[in-house]
C-alpha atoms as a PDB file:
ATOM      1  CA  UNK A   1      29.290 -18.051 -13.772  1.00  0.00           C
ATOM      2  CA  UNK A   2      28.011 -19.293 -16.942  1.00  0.00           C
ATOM      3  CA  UNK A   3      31.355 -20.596 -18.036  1.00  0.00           C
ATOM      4  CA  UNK A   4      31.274 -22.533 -14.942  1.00  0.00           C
ATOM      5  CA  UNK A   5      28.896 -25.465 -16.640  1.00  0.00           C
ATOM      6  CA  UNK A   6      25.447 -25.186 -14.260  1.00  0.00           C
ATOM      7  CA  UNK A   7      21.982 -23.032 -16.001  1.00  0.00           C
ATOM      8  CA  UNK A   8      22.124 -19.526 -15.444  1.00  0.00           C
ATOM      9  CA  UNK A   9      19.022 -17.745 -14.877  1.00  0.00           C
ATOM     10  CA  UNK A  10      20.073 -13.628 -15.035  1.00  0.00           C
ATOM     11  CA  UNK A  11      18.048 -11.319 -12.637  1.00  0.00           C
ATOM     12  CA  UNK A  12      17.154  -7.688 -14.086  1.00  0.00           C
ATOM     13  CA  UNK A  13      16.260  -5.886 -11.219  1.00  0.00           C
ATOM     14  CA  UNK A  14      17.634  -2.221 -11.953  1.00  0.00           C
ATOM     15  CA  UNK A  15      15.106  -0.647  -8.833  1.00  0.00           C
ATOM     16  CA  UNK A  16      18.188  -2.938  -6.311  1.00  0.00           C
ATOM     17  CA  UNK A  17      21.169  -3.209  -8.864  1.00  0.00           C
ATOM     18  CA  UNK A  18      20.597   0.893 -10.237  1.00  0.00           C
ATOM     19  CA  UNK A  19      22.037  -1.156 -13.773  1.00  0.00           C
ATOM     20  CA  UNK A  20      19.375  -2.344 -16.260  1.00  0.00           C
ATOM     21  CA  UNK A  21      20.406  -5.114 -18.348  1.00  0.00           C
ATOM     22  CA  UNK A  22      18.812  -3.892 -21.530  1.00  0.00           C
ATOM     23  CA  UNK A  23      16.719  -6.353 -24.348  1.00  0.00           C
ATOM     24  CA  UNK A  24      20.154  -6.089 -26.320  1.00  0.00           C
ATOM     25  CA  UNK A  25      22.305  -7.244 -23.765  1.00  0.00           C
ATOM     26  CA  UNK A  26      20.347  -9.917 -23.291  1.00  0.00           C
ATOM     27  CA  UNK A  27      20.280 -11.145 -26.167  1.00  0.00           C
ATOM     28  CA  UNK A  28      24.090 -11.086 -26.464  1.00  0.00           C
ATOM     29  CA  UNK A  29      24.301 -13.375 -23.546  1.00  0.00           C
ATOM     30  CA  UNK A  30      21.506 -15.410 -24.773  1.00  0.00           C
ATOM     31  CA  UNK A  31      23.927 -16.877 -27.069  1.00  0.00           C
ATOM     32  CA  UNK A  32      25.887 -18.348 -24.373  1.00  0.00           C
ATOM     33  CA  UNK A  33      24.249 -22.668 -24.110  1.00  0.00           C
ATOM     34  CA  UNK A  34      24.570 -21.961 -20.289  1.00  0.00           C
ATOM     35  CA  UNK A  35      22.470 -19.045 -20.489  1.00  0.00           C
ATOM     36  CA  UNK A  36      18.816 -20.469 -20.314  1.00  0.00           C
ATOM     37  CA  UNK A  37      16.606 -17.744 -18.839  1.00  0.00           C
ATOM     38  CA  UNK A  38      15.797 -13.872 -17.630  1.00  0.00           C
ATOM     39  CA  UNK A  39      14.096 -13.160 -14.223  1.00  0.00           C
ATOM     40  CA  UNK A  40      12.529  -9.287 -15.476  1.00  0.00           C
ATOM     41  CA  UNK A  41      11.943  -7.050 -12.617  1.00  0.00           C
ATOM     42  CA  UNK A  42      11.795  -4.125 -14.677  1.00  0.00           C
ATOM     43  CA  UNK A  43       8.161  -4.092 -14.588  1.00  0.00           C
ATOM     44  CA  UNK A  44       8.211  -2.948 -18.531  1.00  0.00           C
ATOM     45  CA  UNK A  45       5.878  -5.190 -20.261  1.00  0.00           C
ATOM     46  CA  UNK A  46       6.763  -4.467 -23.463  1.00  0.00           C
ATOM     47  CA  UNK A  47      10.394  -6.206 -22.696  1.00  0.00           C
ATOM     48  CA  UNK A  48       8.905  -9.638 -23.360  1.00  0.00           C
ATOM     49  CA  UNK A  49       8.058  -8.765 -27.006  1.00  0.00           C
ATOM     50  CA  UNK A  50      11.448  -6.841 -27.436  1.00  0.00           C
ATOM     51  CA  UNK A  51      13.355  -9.599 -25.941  1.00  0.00           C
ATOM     52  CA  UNK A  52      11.112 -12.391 -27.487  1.00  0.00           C
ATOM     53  CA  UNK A  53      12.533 -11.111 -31.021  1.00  0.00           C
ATOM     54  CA  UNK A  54      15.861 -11.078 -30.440  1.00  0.00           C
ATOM     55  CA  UNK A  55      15.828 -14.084 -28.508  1.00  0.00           C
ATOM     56  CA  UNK A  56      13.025 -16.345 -30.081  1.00  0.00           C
ATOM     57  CA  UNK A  57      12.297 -19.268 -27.729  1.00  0.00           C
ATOM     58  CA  UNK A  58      16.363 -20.014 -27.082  1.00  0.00           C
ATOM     59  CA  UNK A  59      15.731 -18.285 -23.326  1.00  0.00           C
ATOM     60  CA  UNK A  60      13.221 -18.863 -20.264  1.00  0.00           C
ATOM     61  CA  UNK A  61      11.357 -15.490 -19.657  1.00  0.00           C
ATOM     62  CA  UNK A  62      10.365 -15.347 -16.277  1.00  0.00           C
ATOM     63  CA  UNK A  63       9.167 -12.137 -14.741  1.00  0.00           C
ATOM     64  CA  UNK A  64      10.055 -10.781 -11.197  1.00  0.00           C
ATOM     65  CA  UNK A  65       7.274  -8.776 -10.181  1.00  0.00           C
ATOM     66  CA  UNK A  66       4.402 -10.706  -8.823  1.00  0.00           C
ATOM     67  CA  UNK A  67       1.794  -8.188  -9.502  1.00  0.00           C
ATOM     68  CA  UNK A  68       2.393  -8.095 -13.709  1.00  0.00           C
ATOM     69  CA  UNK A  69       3.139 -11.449 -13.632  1.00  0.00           C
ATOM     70  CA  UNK A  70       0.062 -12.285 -15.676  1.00  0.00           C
ATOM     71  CA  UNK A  71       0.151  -9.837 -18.367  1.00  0.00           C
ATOM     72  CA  UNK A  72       3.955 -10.810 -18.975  1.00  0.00           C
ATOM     73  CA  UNK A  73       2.926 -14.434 -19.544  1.00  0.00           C
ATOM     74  CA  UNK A  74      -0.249 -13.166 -21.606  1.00  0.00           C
ATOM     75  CA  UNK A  75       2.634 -11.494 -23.470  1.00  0.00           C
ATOM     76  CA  UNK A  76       5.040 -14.124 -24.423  1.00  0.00           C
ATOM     77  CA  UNK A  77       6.297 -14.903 -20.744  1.00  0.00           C
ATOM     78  CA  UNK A  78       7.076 -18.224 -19.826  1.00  0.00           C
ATOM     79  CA  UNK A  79       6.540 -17.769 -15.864  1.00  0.00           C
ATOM     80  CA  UNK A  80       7.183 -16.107 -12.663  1.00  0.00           C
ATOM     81  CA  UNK A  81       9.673 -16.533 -10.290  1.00  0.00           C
ATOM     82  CA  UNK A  82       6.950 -15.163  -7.218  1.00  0.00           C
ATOM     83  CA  UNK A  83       6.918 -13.693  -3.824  1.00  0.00           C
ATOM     84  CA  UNK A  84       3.197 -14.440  -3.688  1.00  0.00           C
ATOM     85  CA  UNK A  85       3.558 -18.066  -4.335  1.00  0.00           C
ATOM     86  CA  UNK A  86       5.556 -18.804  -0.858  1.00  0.00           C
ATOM     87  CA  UNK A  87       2.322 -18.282   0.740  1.00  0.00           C
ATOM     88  CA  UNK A  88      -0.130 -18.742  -2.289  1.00  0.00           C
ATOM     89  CA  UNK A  89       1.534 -21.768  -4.643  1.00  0.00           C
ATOM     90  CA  UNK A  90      -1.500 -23.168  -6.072  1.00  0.00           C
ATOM     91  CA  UNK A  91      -3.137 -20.278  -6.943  1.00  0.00           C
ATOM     92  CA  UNK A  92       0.223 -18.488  -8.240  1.00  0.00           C
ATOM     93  CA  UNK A  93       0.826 -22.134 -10.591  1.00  0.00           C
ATOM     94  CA  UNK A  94      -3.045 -22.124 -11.773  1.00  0.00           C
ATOM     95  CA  UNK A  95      -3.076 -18.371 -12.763  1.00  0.00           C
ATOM     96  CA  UNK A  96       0.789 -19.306 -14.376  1.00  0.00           C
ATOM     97  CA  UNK A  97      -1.191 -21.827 -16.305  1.00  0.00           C
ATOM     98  CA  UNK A  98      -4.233 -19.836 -17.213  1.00  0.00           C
ATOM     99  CA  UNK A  99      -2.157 -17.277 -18.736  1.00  0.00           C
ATOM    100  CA  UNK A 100      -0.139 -19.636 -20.840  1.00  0.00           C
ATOM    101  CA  UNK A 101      -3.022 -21.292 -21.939  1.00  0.00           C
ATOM    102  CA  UNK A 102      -4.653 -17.326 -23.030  1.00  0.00           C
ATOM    103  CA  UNK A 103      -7.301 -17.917 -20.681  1.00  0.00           C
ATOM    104  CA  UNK A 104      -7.812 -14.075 -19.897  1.00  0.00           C
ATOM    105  CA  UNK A 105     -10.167 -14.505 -17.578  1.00  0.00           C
ATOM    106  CA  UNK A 106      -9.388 -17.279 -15.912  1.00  0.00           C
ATOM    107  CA  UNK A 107      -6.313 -15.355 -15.155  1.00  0.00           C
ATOM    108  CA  UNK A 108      -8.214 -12.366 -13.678  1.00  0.00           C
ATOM    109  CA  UNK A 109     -10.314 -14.458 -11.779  1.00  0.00           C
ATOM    110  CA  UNK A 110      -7.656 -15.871  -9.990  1.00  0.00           C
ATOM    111  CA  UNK A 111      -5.454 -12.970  -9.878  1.00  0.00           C
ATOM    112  CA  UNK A 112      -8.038 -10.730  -8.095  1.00  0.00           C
ATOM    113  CA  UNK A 113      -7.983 -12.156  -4.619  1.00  0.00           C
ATOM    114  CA  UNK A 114      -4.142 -11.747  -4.662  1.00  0.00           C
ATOM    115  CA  UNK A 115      -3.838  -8.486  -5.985  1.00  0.00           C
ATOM    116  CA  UNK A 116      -3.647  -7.871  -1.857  1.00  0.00           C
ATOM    117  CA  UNK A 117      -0.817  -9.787  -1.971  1.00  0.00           C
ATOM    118  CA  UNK A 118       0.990  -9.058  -4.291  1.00  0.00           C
ATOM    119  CA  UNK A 119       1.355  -5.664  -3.039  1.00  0.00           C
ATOM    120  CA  UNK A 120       1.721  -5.899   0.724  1.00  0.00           C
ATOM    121  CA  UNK A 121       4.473  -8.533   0.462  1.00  0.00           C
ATOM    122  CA  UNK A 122       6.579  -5.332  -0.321  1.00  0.00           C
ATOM    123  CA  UNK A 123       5.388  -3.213   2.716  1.00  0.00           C
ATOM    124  CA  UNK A 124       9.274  -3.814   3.769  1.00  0.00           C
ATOM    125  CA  UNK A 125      11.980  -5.250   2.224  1.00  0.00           C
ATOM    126  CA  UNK A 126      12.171  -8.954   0.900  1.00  0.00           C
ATOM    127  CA  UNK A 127      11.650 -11.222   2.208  1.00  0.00           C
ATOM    128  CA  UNK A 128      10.897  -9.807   5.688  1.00  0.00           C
ATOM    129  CA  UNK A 129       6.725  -9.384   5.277  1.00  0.00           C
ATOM    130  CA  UNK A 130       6.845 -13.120   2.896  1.00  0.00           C
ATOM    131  CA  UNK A 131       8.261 -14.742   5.711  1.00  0.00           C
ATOM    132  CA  UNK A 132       6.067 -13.368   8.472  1.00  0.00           C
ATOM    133  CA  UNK A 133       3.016 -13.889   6.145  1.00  0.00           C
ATOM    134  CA  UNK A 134       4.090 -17.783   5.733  1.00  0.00           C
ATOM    135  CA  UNK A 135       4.520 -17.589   9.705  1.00  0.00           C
ATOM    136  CA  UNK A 136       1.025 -16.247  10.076  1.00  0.00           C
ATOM    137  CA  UNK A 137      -0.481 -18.919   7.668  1.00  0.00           C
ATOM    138  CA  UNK A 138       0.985 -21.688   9.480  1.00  0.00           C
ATOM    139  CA  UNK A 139       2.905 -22.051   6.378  1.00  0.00           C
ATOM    140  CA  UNK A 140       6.565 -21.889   8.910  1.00  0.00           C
ATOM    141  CA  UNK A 141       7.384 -21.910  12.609  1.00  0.00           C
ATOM    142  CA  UNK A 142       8.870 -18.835  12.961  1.00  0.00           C
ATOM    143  CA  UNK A 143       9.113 -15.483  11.134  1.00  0.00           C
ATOM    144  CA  UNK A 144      12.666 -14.376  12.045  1.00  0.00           C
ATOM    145  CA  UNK A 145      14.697 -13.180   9.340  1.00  0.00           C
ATOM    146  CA  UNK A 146      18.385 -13.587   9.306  1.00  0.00           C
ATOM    147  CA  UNK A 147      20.222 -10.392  10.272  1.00  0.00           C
ATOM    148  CA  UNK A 148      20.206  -7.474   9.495  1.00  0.00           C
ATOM    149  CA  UNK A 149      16.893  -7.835   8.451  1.00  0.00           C
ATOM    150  CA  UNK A 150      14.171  -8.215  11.437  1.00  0.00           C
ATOM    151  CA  UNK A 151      10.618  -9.102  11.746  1.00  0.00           C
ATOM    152  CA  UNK A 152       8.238  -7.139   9.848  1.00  0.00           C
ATOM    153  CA  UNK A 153       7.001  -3.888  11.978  1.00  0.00           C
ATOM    154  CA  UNK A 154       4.009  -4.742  13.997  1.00  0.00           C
ATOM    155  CA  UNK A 155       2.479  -1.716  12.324  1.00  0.00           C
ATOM    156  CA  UNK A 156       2.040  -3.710   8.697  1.00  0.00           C
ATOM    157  CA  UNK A 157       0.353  -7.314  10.643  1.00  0.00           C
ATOM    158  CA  UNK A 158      -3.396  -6.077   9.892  1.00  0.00           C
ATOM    159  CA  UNK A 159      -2.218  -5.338   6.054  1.00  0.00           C
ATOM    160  CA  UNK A 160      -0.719  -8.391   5.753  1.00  0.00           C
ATOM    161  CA  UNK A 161      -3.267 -10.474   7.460  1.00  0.00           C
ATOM    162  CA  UNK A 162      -6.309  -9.008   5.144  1.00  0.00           C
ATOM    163  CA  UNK A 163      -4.555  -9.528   2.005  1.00  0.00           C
ATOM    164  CA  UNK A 164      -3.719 -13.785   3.451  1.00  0.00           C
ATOM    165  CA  UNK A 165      -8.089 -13.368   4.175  1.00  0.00           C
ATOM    166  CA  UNK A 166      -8.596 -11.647   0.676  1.00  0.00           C
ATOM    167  CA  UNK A 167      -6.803 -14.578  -1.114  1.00  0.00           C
ATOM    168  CA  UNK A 168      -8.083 -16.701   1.031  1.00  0.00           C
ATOM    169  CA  UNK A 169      -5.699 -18.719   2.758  1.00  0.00           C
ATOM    170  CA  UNK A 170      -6.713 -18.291   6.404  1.00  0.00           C
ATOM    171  CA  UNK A 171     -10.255 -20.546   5.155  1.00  0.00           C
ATOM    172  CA  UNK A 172      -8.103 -23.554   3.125  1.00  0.00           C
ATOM    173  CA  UNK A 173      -4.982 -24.036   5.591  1.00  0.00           C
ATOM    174  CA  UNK A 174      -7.395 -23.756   8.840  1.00  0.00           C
ATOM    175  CA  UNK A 175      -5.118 -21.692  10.489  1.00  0.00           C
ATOM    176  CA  UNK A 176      -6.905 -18.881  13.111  1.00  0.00           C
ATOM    177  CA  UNK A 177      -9.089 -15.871  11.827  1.00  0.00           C
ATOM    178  CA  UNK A 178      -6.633 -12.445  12.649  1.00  0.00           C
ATOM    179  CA  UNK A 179      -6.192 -11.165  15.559  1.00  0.00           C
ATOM    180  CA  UNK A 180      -7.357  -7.208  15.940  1.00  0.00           C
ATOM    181  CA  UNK A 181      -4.334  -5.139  16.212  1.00  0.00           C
END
């Protein structure tokens, strides 16, 4: 794909693919100029040094899982490519921010009313609970999922719903309090 001419942004996700694409092999197809960045959903932290050294500042570090996200930017990261920030953008950019900037607890700050998020977002498969989350926020009219995926299971709404009040989105879009399940 790279050969083709457009950025390439690789995806380690071993937990989907059951193939890790190791610090080594990255760096091997660092060295390709159409090769610009790594989406890490290993959830191994110590990647972005190990990476970072072979690598130096030649590729985009992004991680994949929403709920390390700030400790791989404290690390060396460059960003996240995030689940949470479909429904939670601002905060998700500001915390992005406060981590590249070092600003520990800044980062914590704003990190701690998503940690809800974070987490229930993967009470079913991507991006079945995201989408009914954005539904329930206002954030989208509907929260069908192509097929063969299907709404999320009426038994995960009240999870998902407390982690959207936890963060704190029902207050700022003005979108109605949950309903008791």
């Amino acid at each position: 794909m790279a050969d083709m001419g457009l950025p390439v942004v690789m995806y380690n996700i071993p937990g989907r693919t059951k193939v890790d694409l190791t610090p080594k092999s990255t760096a091997i197809c660092a060295d390709h100029p159409c090769i610009i960045g790594l989406k890490d959903a290993t959830g191994d932290l110590d990647r972005v040094k190990q990476i970072r050294s072979l690598v130096g500042e030649k590729l985009l570090l992004y991680s994949g899982n929403d709920d390390t996200s700030d400790n791989f930017v404290m690390r060396g990261g460059d960003g996240c490519i995030s689940v949470t920030a479909n429904v939670a953008p601002e905060a998700m950019h500001d915390m992005m921010v406060a981590a590249l900037e070092g600003d520990a607890e800044l980062v914590k700050r704003i990190n701690e009313p998503l940690l809800g998020l974070h987490n229930n977002l993967f009470l079913e498969s991507n991006p079945i609970p995201v989408k009914w989350a954005a539904w329930r926020a206002g954030l989208i009219d509907s929260p069908y999922c192509r097929p063969p995926l299907d709404e999320l299971d009426p038994t995960f709404h009240r999870d998902v719903e407390r982690a959207l009040e936890a963060a704190g989105l029902f207050d700022e879009l003005k979108v109605p309090q949950p309903v008791n399940i």
